[in-house]
Protein backbone atom coordinates (compact mmCIF):
# COMPACT_ATOMS: atom_id res chain seq x y z
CA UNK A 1 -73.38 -14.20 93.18
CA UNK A 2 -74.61 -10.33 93.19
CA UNK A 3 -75.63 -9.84 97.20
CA UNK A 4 -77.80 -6.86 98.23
CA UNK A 5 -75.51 -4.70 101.00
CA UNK A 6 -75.70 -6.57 104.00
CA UNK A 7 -76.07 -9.74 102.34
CA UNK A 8 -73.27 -12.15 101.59
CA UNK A 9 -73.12 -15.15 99.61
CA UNK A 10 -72.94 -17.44 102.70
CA UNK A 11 -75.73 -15.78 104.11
CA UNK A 12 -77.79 -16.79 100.90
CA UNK A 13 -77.88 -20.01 100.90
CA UNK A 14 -79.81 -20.27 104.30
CA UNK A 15 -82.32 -17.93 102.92
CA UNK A 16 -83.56 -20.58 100.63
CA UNK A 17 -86.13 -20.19 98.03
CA UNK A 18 -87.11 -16.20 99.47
CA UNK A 19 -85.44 -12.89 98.16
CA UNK A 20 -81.73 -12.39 99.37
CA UNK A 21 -83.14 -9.06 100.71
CA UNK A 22 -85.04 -10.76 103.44
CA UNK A 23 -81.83 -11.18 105.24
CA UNK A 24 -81.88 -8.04 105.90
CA UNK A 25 -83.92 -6.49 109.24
CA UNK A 26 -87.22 -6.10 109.65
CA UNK A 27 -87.49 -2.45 110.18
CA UNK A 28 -91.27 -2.21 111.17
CA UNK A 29 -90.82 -5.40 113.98
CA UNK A 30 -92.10 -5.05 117.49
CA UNK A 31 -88.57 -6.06 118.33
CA UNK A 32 -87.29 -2.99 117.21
CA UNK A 33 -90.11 -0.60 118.74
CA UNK A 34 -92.56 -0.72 115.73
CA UNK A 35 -96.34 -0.43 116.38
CA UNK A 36 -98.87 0.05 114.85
CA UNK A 37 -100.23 3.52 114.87
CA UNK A 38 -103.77 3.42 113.51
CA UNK A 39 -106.33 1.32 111.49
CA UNK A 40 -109.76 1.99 109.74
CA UNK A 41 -110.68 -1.24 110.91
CA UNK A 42 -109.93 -4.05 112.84
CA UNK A 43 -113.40 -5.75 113.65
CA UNK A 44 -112.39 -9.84 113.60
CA UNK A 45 -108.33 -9.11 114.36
CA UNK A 46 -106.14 -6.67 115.59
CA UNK A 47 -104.00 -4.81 113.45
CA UNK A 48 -101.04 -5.19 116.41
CA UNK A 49 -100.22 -8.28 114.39
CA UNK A 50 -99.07 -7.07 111.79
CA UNK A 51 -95.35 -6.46 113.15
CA UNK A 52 -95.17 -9.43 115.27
CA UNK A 53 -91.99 -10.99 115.11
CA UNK A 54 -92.69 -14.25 115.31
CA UNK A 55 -94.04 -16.64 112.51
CA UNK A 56 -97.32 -16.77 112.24
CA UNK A 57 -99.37 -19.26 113.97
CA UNK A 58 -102.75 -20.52 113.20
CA UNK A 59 -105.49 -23.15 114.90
CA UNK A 60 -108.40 -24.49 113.53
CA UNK A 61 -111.58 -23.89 114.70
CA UNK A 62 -110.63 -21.55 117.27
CA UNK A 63 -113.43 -18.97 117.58
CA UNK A 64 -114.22 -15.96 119.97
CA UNK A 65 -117.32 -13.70 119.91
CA UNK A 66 -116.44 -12.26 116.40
CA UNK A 67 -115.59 -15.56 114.97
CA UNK A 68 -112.23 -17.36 113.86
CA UNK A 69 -109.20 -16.44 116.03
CA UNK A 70 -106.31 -15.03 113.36
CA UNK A 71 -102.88 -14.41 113.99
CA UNK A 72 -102.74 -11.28 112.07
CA UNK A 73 -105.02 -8.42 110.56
CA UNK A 74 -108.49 -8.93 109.90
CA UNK A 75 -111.63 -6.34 108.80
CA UNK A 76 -114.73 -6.80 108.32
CA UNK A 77 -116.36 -7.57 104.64
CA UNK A 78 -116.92 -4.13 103.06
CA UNK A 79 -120.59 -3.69 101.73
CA UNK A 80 -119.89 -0.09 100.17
CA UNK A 81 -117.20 1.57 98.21
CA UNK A 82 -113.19 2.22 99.53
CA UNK A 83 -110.48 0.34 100.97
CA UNK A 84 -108.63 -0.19 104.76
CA UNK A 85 -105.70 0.74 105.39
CA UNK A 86 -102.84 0.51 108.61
CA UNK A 87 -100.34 3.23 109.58
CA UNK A 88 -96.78 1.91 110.75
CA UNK A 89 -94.26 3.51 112.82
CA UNK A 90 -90.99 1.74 112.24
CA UNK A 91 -89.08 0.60 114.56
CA UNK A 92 -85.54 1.67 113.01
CA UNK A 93 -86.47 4.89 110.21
CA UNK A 94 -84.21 3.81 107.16
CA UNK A 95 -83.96 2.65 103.56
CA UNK A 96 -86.33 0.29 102.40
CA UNK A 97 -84.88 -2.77 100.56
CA UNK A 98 -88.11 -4.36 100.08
CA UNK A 99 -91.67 -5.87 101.76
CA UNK A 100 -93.35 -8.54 102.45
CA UNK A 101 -97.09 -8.74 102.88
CA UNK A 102 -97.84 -11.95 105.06
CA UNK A 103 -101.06 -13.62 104.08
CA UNK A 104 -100.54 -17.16 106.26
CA UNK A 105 -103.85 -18.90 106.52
CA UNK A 106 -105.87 -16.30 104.81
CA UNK A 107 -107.01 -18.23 102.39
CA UNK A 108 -111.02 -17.14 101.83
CA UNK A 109 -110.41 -13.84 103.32
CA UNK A 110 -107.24 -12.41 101.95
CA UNK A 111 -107.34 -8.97 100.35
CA UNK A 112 -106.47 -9.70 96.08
CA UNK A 113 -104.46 -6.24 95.75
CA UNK A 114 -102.13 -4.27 97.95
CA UNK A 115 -100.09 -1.08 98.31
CA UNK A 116 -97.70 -0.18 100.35
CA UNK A 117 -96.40 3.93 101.09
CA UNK A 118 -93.91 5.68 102.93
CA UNK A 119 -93.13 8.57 104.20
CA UNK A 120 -89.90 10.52 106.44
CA UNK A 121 -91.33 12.71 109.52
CA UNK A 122 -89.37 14.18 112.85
CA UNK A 123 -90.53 13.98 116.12
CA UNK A 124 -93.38 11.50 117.10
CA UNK A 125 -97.00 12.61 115.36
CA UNK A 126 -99.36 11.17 115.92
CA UNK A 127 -102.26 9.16 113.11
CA UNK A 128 -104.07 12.52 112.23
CA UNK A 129 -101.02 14.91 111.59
CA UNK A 130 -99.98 11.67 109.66
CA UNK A 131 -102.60 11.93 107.16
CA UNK A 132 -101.28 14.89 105.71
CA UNK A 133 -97.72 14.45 105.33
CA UNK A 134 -96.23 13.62 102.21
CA UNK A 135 -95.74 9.87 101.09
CA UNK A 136 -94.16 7.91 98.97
CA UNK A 137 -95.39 4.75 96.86
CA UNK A 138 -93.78 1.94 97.42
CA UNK A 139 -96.31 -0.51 95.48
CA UNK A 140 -98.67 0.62 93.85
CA UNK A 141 -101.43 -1.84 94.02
CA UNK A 142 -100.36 -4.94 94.07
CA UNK A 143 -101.84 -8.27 93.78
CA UNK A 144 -101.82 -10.55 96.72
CA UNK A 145 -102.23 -13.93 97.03
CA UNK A 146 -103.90 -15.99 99.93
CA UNK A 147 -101.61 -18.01 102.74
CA UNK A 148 -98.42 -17.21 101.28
CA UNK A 149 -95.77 -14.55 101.82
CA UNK A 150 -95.80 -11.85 99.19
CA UNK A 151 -92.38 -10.46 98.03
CA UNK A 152 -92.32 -6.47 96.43
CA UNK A 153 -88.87 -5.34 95.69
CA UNK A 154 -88.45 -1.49 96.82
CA UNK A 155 -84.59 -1.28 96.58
CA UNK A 156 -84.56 2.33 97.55
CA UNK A 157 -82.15 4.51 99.40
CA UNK A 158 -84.59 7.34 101.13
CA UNK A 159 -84.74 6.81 104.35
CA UNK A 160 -88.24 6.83 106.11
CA UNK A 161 -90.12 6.93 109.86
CA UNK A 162 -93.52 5.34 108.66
CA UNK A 163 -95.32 3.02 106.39
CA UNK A 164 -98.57 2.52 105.49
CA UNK A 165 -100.17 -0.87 104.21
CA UNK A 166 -103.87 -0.82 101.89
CA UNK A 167 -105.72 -3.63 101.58
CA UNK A 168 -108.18 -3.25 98.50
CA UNK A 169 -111.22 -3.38 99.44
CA UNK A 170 -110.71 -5.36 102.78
CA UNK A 171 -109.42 -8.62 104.18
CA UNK A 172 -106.63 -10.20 106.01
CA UNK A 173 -102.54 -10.20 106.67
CA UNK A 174 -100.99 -11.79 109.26
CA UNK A 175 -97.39 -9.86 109.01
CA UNK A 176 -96.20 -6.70 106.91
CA UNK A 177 -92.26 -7.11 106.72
CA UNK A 178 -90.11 -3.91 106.26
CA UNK A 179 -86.58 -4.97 105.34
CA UNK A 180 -84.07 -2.34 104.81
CA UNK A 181 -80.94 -0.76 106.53
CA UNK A 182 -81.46 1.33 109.58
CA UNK A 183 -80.03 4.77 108.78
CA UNK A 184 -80.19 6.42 112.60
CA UNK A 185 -80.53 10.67 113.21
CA UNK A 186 -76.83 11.76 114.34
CA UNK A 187 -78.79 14.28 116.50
CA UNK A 188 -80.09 11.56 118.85
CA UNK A 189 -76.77 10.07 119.10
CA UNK A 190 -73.99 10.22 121.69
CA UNK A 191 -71.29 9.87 119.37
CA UNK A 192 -68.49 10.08 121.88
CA UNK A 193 -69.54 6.79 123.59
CA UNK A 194 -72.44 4.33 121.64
CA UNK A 195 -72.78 0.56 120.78
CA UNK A 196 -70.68 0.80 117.75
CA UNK A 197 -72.82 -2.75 116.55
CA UNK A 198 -76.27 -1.67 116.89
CA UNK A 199 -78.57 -2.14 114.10
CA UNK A 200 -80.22 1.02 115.34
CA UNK A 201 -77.06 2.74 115.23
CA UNK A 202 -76.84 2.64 111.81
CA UNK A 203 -74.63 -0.84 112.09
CA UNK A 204 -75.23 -3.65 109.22
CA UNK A 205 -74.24 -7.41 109.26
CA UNK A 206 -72.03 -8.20 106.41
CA UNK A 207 -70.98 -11.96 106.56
CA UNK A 208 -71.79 -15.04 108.47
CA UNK A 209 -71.04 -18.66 108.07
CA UNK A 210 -74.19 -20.39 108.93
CA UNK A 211 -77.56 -18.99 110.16
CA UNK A 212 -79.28 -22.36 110.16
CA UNK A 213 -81.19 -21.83 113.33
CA UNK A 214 -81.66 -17.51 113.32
CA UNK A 215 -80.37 -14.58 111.92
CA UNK A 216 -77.13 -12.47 113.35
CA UNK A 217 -78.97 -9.80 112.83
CA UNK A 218 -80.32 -10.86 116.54
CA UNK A 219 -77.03 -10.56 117.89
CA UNK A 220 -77.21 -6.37 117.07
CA UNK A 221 -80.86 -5.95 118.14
CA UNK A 222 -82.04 -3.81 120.79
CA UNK A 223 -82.41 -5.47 124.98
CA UNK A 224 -81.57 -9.01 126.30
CA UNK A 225 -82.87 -12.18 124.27
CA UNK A 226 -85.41 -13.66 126.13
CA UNK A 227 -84.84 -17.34 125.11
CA UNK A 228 -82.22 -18.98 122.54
CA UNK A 229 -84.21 -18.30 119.14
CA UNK A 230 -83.89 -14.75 119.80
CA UNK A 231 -79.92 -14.70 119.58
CA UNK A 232 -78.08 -16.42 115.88
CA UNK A 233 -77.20 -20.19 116.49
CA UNK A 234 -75.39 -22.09 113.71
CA UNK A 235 -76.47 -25.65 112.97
CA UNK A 236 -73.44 -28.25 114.54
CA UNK A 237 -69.69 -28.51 112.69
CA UNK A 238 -68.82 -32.05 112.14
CA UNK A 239 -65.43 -30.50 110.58
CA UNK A 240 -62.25 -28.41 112.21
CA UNK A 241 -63.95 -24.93 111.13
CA UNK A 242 -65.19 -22.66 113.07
CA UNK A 243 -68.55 -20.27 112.79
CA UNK A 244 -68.34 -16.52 112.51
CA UNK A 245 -69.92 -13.07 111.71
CA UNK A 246 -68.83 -9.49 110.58
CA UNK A 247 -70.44 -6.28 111.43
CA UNK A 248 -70.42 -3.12 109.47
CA UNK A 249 -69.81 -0.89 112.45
CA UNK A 250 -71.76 2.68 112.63
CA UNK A 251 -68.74 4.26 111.46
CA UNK A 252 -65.29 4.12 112.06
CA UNK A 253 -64.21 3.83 115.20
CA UNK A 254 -62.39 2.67 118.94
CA UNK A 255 -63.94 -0.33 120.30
CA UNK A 256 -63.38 -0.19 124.15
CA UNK A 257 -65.63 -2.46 126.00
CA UNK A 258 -67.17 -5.72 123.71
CA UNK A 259 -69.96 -8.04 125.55
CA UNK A 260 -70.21 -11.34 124.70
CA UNK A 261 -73.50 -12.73 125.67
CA UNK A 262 -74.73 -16.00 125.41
CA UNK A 263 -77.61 -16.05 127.95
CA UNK A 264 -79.75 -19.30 127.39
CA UNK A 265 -77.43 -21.02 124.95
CA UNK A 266 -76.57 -23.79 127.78
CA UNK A 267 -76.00 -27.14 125.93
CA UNK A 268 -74.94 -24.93 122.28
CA UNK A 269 -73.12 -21.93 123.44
CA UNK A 270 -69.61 -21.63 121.92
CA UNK A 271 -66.71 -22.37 124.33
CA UNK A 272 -64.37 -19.93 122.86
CA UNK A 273 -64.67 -16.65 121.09
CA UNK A 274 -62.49 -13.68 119.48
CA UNK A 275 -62.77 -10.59 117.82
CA UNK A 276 -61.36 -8.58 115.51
CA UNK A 277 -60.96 -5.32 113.27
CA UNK A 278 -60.83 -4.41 110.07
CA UNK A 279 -59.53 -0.50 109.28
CA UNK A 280 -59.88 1.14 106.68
CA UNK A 281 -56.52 -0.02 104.96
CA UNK A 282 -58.58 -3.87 105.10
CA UNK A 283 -55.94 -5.20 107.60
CA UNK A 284 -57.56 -7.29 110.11
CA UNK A 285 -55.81 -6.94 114.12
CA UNK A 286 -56.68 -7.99 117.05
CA UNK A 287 -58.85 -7.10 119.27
CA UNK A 288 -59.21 -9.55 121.42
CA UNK A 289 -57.75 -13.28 121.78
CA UNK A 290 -59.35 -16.40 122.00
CA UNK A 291 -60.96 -16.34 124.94
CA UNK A 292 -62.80 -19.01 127.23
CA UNK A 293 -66.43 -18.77 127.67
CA UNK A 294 -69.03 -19.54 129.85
CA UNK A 295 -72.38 -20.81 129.05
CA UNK A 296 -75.69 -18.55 129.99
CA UNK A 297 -73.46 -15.74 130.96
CA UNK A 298 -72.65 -11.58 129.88
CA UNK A 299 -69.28 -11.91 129.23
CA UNK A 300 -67.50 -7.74 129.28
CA UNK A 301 -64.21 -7.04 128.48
CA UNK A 302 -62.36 -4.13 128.39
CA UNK A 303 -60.75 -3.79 125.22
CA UNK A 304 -56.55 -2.66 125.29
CA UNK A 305 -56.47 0.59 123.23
CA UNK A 306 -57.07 -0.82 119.75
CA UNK A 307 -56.87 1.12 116.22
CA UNK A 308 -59.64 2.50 114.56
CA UNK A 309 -61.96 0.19 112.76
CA UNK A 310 -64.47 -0.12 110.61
CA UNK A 311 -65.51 -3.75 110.52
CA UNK A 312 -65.65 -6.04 113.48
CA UNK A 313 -65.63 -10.07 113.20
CA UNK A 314 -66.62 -12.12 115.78
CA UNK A 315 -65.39 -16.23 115.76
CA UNK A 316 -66.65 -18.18 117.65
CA UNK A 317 -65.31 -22.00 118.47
CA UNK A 318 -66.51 -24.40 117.26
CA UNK A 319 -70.30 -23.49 116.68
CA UNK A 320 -73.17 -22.62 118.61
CA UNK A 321 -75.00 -19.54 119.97
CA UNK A 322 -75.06 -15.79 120.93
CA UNK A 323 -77.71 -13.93 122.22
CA UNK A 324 -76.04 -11.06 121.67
CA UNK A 325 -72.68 -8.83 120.68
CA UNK A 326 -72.05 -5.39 122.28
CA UNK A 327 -69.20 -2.83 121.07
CA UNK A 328 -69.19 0.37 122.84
CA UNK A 329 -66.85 3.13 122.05
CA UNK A 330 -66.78 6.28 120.28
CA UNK A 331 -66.79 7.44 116.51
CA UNK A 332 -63.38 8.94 115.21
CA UNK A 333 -63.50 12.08 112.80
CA UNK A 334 -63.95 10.15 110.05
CA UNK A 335 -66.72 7.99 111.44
CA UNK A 336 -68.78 10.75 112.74
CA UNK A 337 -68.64 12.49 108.98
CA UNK A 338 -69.32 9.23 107.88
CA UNK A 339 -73.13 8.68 109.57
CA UNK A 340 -73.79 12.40 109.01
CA UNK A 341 -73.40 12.02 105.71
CA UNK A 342 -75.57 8.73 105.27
CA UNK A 343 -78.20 10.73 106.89
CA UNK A 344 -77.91 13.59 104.83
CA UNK A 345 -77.67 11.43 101.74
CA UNK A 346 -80.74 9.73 102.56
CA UNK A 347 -83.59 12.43 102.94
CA UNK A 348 -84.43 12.54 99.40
């Protein structure tokens, strides 16, 4: 089965029915830092829910002073020429895979064409010096149904700091999805000592053997989980397996300290876990041994000097969950070339 990067096989078959690319992260989520820069409108909801991470909820007759309470993006009814539009700031700048433009429970109100642009700018502008940089089409009107997700394939490798969504003329979306693969500035990096895992590091899941309950892209995200759905849990073995997950690292690199935390997995955290490397021959060695856990705790270790690596895979025994996976170290030579390059590569 032909996987985008970042998307294995195994990983597939929990996605379901949706595109393989959704896997990947959600570059414009709040979880991340996105927000929501600017909108010409936002008169029955506020455009702040568009990055959400959470699923959309909805509740019937629920109103407020401007009428129906929506879990998303709502404008008023246009009654003269042009179209709204939202301005994104992404959460991780990098190469957009694909989009998704979240219509749940729009049904009379949803707008029946969309487009979606991009665009790569340094520093933080603001909405006005926005409107005249250069940007990109991603989808050039679309159309858009009501109260359903809807999937546009980008599959592009430029990496960009902003989006911005049109609705034509006006209407209602609960969530605009970004998914891509973060490719971070080596100027704002430390790369003598940095989570080697970090989706924001330029880090990308590769494998997993079960995300029936959430994504491992959780365990790399940025801060503590605040409850269990915010960390990757596996549904229950009921063989002698065990669960696990690999990690594109940043770049190659010494892994010195690892954190294993499982903070509010209590009944389903894992009792054991290990880790280890891949270099960049493909051997696999040790980085650190089965090792007893606790539940609702940071675990840190201090790694014994280790080889350099460029893929990290974490077991866990049997099943369960983890909030999240820490890898700090430092970049070799090769490593630091490596996410220079991908940067360079990627400005188009």
């Amino acid at each position: 089965m032909f996987c985008w990067p970042g998307v294995t096989a195994e990983m597939e078959e929990t996605v379901n029915d949706r595109p393989e690319w959704t896997a990947l992260p959600d570059l414009a989520s709040r979880k991340f830092g996105g927000t929501v820069m600017w909108a010409t409108d936002e008169l029955f909801a506020e455009k702040e829910n568009l990055v959400n991470p959470w699923v959309p909820a909805h509740q019937t007759e629920t109103f407020g002073p401007k009428g129906q309470v929506y879990d998303g993006w709502e404008t008023r009814r246009h009654r003269e020429p042009g179209d709204d539009q939202a301005v994104v700031r992404l959460g991780l700048a990098g190469a957009i895979t694909g989009v998704v433009v979240d219509t749940a429970f729009f049904k009379g109100n949803y707008p029946p064409f969309v487009s979606v642009e991009a665009c790569a700018v340094d520093g933080y502008p603001n909405a006005a010096e926005l409107s005249e940089a250069d940007w990109d089409v991603l989808v050039k009107r679309g159309a858009a149904a009501g109260h359903t997700e809807n999937f546009f394939e980008i599959g592009g490798s430029k990496r960009y700091t902003h989006v911005r969504l049109t609705m034509h003329p006006d209407g209602g979306v609960a969530r605009l999805r970004v998914h891509g693969t973060p490719i971070p500035d080596p100027r704002l990096l430390d790369l003598g000592a940095l989570d080697l895992a970090a989706l924001e590091n330029g880090a990308v899941v590769t494998g997993c053997s079960n995300m029936f309950y959430s994504s491992p892209n959780n365990l790399f995200s940025p801060g503590l989980a605040a409850h269990q759905a915010e960390g990757w849990e596996t549904a229950r073995r009921r063989d002698d397996g065990n669960d696990w997950v690999t990690v594109r690292l940043a770049g190659a690199g010494v892994v010195r300290f690892a954190e294993l935390d499982n903070s509010n997995l209590k009944g389903n955290a894992p009792g054991w876990a290990a880790l280890s490397g891949r270099d960049g021959d493909g051997e696999w060695a040790e980085l650190l041994p089965k090792t007893r856990l606790q539940p609702d705790t940071r675990h840190r270790f201090a790694l014994a000097a280790g080889p350099e690596v460029t893929e990290v895979r974490l077991d866990i025994y049997p099943d369960g969950g983890m909030a999240r996976l820490r890898l700090f170290g430092a970049l070799s030579e090769r490593g630091r070339a490596d996410v220079t390059s991908r940067f360079e590569g990627a400005q188009g």
